[in-house]
C-alpha atoms as a PDB file:
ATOM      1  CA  UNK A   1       0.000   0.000   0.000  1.00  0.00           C
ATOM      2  CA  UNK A   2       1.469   3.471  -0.570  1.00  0.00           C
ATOM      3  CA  UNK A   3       2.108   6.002   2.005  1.00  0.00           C
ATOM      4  CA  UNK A   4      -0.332   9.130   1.737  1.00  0.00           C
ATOM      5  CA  UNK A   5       2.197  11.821   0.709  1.00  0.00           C
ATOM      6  CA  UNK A   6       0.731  13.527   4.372  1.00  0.00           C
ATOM      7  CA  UNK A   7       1.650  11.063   6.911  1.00  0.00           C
ATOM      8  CA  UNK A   8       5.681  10.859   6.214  1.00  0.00           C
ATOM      9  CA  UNK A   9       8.384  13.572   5.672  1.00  0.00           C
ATOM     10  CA  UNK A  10       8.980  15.564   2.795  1.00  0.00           C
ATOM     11  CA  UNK A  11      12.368  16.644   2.243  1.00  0.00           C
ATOM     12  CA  UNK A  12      14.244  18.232  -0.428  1.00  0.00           C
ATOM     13  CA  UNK A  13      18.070  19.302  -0.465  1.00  0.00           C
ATOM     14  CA  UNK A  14      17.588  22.722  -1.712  1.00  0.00           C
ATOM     15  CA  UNK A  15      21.818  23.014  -2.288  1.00  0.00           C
ATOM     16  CA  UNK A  16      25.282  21.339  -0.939  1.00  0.00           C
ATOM     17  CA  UNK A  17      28.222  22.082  -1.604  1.00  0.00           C
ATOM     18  CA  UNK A  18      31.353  24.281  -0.688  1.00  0.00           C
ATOM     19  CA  UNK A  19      29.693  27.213  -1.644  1.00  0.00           C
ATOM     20  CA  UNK A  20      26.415  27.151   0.610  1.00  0.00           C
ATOM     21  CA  UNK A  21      24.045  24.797   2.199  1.00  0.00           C
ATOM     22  CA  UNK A  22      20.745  24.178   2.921  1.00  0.00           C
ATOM     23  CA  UNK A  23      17.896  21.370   3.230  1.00  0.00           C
ATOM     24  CA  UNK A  24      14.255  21.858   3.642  1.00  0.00           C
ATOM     25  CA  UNK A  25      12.147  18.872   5.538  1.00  0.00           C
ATOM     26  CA  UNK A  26       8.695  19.259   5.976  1.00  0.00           C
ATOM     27  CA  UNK A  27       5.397  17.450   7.348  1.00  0.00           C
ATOM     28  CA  UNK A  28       2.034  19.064   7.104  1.00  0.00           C
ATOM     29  CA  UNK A  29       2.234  20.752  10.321  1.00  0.00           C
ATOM     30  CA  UNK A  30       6.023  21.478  10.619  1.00  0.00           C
ATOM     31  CA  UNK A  31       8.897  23.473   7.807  1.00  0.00           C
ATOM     32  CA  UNK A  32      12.171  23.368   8.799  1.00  0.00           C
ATOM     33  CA  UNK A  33      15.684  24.344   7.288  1.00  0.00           C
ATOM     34  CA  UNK A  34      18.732  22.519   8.027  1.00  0.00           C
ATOM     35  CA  UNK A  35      21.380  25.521   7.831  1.00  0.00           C
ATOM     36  CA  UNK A  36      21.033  28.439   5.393  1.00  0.00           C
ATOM     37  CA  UNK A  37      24.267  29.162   3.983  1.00  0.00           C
ATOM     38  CA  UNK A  38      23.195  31.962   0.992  1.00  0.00           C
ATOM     39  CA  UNK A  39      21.540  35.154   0.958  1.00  0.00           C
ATOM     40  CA  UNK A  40      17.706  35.546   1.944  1.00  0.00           C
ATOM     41  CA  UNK A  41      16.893  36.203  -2.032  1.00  0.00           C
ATOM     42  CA  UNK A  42      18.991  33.443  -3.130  1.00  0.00           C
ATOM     43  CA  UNK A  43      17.206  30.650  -0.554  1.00  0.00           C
ATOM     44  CA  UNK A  44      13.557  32.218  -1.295  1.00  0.00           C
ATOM     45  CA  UNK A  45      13.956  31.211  -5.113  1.00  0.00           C
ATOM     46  CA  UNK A  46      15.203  27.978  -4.010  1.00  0.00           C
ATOM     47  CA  UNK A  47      12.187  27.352  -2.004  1.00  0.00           C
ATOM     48  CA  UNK A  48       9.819  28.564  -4.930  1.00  0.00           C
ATOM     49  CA  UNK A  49      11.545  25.910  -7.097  1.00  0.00           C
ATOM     50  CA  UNK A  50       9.981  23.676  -5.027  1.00  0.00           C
ATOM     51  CA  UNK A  51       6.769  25.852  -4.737  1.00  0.00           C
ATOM     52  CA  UNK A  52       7.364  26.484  -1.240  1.00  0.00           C
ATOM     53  CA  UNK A  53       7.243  29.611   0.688  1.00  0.00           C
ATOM     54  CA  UNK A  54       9.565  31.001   3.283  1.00  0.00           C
ATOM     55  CA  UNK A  55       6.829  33.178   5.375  1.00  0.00           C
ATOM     56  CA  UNK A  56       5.330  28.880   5.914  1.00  0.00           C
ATOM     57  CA  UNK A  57       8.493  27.786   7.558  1.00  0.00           C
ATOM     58  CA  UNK A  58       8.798  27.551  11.550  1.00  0.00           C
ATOM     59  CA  UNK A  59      12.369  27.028  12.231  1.00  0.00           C
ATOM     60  CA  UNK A  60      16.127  26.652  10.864  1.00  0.00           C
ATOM     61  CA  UNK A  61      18.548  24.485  12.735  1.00  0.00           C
ATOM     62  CA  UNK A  62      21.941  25.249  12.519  1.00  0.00           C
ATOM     63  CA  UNK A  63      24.913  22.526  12.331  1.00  0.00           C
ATOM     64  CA  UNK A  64      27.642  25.112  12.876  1.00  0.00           C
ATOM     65  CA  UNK A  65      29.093  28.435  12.834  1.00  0.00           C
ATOM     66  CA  UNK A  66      30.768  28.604   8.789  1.00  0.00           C
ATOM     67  CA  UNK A  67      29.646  31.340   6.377  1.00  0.00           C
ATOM     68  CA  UNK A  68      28.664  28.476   3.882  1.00  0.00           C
ATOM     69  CA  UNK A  69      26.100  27.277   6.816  1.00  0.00           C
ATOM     70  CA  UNK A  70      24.898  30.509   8.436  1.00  0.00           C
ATOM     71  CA  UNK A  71      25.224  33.199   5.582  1.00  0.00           C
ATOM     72  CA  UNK A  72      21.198  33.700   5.296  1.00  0.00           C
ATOM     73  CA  UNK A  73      20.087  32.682   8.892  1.00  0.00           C
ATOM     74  CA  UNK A  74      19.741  35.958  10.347  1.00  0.00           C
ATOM     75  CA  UNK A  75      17.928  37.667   7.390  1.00  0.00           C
ATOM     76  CA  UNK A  76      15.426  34.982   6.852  1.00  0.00           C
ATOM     77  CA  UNK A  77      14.736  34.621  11.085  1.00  0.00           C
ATOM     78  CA  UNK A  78      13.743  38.514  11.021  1.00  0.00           C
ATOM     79  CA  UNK A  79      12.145  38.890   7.661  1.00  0.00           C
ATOM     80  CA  UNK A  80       9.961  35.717   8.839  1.00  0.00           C
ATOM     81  CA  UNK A  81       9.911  35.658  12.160  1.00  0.00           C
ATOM     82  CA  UNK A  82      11.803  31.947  12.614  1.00  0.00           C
ATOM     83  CA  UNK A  83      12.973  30.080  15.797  1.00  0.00           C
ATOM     84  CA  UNK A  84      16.842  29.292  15.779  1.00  0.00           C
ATOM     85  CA  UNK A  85      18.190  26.099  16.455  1.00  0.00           C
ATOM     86  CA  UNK A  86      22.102  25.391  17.461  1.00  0.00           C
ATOM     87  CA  UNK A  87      23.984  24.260  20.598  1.00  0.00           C
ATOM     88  CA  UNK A  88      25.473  27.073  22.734  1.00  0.00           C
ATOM     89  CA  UNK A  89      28.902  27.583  21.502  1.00  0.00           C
ATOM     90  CA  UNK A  90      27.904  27.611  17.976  1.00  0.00           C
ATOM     91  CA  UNK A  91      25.203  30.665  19.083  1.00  0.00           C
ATOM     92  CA  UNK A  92      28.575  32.081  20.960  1.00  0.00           C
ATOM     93  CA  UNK A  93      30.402  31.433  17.591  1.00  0.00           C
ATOM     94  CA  UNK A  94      27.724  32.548  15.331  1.00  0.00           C
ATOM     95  CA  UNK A  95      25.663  35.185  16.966  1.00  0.00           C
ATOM     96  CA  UNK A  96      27.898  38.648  16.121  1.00  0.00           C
ATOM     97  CA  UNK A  97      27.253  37.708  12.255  1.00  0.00           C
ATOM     98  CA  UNK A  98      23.806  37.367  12.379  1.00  0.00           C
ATOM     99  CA  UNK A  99      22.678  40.343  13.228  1.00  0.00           C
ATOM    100  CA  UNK A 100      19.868  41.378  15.644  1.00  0.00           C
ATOM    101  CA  UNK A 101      17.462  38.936  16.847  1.00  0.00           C
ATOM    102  CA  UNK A 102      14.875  39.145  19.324  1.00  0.00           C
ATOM    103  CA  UNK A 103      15.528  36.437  22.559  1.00  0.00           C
ATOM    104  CA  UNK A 104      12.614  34.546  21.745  1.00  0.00           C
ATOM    105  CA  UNK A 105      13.669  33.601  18.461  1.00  0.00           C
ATOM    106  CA  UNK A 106      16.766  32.059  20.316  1.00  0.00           C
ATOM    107  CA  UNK A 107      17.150  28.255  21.081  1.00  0.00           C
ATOM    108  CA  UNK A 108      19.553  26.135  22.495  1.00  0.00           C
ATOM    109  CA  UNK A 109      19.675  22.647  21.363  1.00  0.00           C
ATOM    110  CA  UNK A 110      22.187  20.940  23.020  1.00  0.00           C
ATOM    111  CA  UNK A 111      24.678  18.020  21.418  1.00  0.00           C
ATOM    112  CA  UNK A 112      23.361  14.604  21.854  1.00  0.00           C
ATOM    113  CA  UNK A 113      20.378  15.696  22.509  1.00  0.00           C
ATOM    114  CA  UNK A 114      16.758  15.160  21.115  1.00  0.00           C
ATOM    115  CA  UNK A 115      14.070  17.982  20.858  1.00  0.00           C
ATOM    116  CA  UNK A 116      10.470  17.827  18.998  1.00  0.00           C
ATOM    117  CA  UNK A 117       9.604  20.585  17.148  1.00  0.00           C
ATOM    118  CA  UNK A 118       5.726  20.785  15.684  1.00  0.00           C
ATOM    119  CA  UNK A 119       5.227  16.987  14.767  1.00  0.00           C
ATOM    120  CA  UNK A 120       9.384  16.214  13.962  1.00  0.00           C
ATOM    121  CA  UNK A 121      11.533  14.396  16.333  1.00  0.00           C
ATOM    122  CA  UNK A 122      15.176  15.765  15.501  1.00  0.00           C
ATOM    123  CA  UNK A 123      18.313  13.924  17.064  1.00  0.00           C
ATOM    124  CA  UNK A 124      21.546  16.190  17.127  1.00  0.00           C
ATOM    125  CA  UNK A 125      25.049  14.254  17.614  1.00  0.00           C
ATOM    126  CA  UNK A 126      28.293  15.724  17.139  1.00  0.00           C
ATOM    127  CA  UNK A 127      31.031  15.354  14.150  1.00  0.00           C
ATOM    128  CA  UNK A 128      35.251  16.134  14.208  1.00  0.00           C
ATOM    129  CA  UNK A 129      35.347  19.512  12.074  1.00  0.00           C
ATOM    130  CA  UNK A 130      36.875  22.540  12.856  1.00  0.00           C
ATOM    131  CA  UNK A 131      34.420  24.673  14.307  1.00  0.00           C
ATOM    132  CA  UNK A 132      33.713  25.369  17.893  1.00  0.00           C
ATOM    133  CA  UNK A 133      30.952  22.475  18.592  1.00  0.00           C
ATOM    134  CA  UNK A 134      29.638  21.105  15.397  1.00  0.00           C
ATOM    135  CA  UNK A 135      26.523  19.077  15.126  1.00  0.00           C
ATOM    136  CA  UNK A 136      24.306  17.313  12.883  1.00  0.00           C
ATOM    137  CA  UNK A 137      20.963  15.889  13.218  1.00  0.00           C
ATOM    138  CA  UNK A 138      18.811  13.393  12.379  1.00  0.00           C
ATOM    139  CA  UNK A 139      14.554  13.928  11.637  1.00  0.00           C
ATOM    140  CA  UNK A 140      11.843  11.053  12.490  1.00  0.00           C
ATOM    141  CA  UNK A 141       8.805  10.664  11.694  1.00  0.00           C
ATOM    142  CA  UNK A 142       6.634   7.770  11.633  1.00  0.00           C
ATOM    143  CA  UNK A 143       9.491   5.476  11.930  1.00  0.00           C
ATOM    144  CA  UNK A 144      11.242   7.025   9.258  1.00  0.00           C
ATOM    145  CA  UNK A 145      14.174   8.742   9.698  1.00  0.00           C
ATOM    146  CA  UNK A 146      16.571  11.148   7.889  1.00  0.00           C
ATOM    147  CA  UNK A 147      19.951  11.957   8.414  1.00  0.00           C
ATOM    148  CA  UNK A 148      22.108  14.682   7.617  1.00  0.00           C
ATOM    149  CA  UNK A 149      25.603  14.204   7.895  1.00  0.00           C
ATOM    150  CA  UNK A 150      28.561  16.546   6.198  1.00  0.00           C
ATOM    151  CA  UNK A 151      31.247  18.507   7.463  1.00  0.00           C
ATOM    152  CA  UNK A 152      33.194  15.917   9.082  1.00  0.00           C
ATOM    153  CA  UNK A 153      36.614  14.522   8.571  1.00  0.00           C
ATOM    154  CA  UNK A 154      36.234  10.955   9.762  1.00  0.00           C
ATOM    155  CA  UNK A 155      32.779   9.215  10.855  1.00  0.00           C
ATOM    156  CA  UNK A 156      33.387   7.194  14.864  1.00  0.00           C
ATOM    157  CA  UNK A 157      31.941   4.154  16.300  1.00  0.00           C
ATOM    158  CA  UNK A 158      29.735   6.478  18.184  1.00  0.00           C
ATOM    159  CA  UNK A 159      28.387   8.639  15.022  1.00  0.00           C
ATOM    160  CA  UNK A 160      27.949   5.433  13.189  1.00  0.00           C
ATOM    161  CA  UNK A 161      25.363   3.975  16.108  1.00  0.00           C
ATOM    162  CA  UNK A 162      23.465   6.675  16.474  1.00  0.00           C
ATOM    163  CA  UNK A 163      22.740   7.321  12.698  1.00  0.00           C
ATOM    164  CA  UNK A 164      22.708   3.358  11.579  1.00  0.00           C
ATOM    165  CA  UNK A 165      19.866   1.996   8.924  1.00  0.00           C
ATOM    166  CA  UNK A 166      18.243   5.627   8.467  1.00  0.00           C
ATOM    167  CA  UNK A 167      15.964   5.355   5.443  1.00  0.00           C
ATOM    168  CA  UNK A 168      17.491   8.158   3.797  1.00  0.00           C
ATOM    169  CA  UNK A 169      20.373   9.913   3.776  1.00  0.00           C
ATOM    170  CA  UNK A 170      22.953  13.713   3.295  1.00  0.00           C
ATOM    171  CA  UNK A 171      25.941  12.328   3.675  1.00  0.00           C
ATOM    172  CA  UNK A 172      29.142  14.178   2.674  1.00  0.00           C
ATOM    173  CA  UNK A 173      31.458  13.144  -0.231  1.00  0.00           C
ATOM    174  CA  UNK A 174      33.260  16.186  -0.359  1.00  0.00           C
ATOM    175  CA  UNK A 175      36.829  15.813  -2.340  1.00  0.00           C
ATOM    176  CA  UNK A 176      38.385  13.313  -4.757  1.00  0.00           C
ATOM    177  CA  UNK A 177      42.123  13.098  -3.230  1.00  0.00           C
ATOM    178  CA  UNK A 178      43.531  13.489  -6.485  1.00  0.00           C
ATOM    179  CA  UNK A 179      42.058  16.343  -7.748  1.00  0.00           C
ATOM    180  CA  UNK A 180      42.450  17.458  -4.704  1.00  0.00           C
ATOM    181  CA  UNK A 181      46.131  16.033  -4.021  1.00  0.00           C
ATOM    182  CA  UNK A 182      46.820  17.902  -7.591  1.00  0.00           C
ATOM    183  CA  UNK A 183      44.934  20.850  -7.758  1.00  0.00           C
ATOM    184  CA  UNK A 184      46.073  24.949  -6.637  1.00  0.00           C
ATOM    185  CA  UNK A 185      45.256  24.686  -3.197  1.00  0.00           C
ATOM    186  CA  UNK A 186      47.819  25.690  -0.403  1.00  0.00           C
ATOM    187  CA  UNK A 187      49.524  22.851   1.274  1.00  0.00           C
ATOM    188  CA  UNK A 188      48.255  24.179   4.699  1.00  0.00           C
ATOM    189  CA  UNK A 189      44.461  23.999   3.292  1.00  0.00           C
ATOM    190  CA  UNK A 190      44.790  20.695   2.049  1.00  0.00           C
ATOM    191  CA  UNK A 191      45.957  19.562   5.210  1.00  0.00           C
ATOM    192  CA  UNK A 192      42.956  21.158   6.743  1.00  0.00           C
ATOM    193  CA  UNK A 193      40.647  19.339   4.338  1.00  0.00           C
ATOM    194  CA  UNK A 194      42.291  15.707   5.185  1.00  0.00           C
ATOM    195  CA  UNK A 195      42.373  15.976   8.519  1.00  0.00           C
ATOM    196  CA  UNK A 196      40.034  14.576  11.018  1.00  0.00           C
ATOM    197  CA  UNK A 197      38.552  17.961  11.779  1.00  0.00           C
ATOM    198  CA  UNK A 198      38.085  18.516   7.894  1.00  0.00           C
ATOM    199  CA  UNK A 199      35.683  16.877   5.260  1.00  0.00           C
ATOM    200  CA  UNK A 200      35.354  13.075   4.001  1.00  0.00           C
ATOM    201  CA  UNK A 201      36.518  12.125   0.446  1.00  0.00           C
ATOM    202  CA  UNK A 202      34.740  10.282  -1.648  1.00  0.00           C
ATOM    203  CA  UNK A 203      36.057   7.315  -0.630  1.00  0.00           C
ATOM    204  CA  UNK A 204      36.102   7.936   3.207  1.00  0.00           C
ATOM    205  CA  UNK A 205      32.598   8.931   2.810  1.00  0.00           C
ATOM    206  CA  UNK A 206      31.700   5.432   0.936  1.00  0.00           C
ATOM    207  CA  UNK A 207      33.735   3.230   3.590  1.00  0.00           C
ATOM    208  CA  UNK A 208      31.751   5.019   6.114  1.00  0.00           C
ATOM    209  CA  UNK A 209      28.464   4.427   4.280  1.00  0.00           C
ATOM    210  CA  UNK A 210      28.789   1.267   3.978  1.00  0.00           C
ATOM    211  CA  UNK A 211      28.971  -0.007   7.718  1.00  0.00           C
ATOM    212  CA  UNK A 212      25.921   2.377   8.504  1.00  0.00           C
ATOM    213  CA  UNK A 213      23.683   1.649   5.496  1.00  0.00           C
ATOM    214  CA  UNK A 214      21.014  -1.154   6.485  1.00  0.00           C
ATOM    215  CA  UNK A 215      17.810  -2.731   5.298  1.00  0.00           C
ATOM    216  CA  UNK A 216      15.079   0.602   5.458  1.00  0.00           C
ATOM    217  CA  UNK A 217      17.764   2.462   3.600  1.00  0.00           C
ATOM    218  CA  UNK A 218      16.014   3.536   0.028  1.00  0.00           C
ATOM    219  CA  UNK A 219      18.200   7.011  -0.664  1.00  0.00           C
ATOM    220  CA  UNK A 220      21.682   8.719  -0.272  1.00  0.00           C
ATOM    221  CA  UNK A 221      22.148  12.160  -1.464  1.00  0.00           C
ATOM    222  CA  UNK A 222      26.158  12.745  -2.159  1.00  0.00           C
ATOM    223  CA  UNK A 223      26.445  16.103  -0.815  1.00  0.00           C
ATOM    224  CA  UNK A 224      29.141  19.287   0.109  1.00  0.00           C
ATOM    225  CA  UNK A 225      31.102  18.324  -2.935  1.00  0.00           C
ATOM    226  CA  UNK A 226      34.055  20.810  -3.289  1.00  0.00           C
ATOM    227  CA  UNK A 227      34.029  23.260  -5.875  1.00  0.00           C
ATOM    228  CA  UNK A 228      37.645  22.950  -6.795  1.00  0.00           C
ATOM    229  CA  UNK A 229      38.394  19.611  -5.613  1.00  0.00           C
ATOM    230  CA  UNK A 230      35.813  17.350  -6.922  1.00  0.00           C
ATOM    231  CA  UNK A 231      33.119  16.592  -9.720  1.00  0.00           C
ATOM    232  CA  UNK A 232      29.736  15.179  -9.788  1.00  0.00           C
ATOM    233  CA  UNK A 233      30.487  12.294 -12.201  1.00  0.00           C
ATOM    234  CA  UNK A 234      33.524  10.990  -9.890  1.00  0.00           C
ATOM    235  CA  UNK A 235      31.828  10.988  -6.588  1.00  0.00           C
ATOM    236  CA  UNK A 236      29.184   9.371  -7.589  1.00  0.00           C
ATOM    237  CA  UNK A 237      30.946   6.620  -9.671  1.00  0.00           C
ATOM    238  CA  UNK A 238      33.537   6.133  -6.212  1.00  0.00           C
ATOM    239  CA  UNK A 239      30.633   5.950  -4.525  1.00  0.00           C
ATOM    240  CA  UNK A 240      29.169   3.506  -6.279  1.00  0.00           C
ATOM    241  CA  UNK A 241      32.242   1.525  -7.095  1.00  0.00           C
ATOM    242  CA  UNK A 242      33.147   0.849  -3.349  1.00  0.00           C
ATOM    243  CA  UNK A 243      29.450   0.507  -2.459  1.00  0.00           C
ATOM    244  CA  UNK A 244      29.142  -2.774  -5.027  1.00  0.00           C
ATOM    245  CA  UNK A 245      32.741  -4.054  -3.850  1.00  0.00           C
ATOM    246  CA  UNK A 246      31.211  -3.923  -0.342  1.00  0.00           C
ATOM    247  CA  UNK A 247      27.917  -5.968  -1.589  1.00  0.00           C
ATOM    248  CA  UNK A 248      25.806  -2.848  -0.198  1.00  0.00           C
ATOM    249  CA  UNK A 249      22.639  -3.546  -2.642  1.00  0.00           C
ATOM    250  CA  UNK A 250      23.759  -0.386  -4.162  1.00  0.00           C
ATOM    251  CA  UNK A 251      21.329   0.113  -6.879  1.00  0.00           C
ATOM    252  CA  UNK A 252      18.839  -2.520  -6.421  1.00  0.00           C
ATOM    253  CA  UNK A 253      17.990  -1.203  -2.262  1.00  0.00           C
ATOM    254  CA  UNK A 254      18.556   2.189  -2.436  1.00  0.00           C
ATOM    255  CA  UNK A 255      19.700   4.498  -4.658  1.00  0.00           C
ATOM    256  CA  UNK A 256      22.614   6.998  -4.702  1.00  0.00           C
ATOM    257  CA  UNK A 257      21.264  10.457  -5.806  1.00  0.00           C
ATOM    258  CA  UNK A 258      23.962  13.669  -6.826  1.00  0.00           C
ATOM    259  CA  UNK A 259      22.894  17.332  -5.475  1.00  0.00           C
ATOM    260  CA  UNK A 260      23.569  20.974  -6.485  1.00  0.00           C
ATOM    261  CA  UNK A 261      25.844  23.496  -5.202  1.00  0.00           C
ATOM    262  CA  UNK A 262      22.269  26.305  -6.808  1.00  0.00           C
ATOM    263  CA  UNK A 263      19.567  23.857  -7.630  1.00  0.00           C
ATOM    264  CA  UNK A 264      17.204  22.433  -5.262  1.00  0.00           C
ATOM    265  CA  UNK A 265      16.840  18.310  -5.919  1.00  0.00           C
ATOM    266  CA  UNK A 266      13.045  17.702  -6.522  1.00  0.00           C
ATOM    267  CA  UNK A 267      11.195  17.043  -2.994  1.00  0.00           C
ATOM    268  CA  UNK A 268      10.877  13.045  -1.598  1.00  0.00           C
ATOM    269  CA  UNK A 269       8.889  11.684   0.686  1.00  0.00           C
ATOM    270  CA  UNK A 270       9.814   9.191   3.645  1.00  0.00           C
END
């Protein structure tokens, strides 16, 4: 029997990438944003892709304090009137560029935590990246969940528990190491971006996936792909590759999907 589009999440990664980032989950009672790492205009086009609108949305949760995450945050929350979302430090960290707020806009939502907002349960655990507390989260609903997952240089024991056999999946894949091994970057940035406070590769990222990958997982979106250090085509085929070596039911389970660093992928429901 199909699931009546109302009774699951809706979800749509409006952009990812090293540029800006932002997802929008929905149900009928609750709109949400993941981040909002571009300007106010940029994310309300975005969201009419999609034939959403922003003055609908309740909240934005914020993973951490980088430009690419936060840029639009504090236009949007006044324009709209929207709830923040991010664990203390991070509001520390990201509060001077956001610009005036009123307090009851403000929320703290600590790491490992869990917090309902409208009819959404949200899990936040943290990831090794180098900003002040960085966290991710992951939405139920129904038994379904979805997980959003970038920004991290290596995935623990821990992070892998707590986000196992999710049904769908943003999980980063953000450099190939020879492009980025071979390409104009300082030595000192590249460093950064292989470290375990930096971002996954493509092939990190697949290892990774496929230990925490179960039997309700149907989608994986391959997302905060690096402008300079990566293209679509070669994430997803390393992906893919490692995902087959590793007997994953890559393909025939679930399905690997790309995203956009400007285009919005077209909204799915859990």
């Amino acid at each position: 029997m199909m699931q009546s589009e109302s009774s699951g999440l809706r979800i749509s990664v409006l952009a990812s990438g090293s540029t800006g980032n932002v997802t929008y989950i929905e149900t009928d009672q609750t709109k949400l944003l993941v981040d909002c790492g571009f300007s106010g205009k940029k994310t309300i086009e975005m969201l009419n892709k999609i034939n959403r609108r922003p003055q609908d949305l309740d909240a934005i949760l914020v993973t951490h304090e980088h430009t690419d995450h936060i840029k639009g945050v504090g236009i949007l929350a006044r324009k709209f009137d929207l709830d923040i979302y991010a664990n203390q430090k991070t509001w520390q960290a990201m509060e001077p560029k956001l610009g005036k707020l009123k307090v009851e806009q403000k929320h703290h939502f600590g790491k490992e935590k869990t917090l309902s907002i409208g009819d959404i349960d949200i899990q936040s655990f943290g990831v090794s990246h180098d900003a002040v507390d960085p966290q991710f989260y992951a939405f139920q609903k129904n038994n379904k969940r979805f997980v959003v997952l970038t920004d991290t240089g290596y995935v623990s024991d821990r992070m892998r528990g707590l986000v196992k056999d999710a049904d769908a999946y943003l999980f980063e894949s953000n450099h190939d190491l020879s492009m980025l091994r071979m390409g104009k970057y300082p030595w000192s940035l590249k460093q950064r971006i292989i470290s375990d406070k930096g971002h996954l590769s493509n092939e990190d990222g697949a290892l990774a996936l496929s230990e925490i990958i179960g039997d309700n997982t149907k989608r994986i979106y391959l997302g905060h792909l690096s402008k300079e250090n990566n293209i679509k085509e070669i994430a997803h085929q390393t992906v893919e590759d490692i995902l087959l070596r590793k007997d994953t039911g890559v393909n025939e389970q679930f399905r690997l999907y790309d995203t956009d660093p400007a285009e919005p992928c077209p909204l799915f429901i859990l």
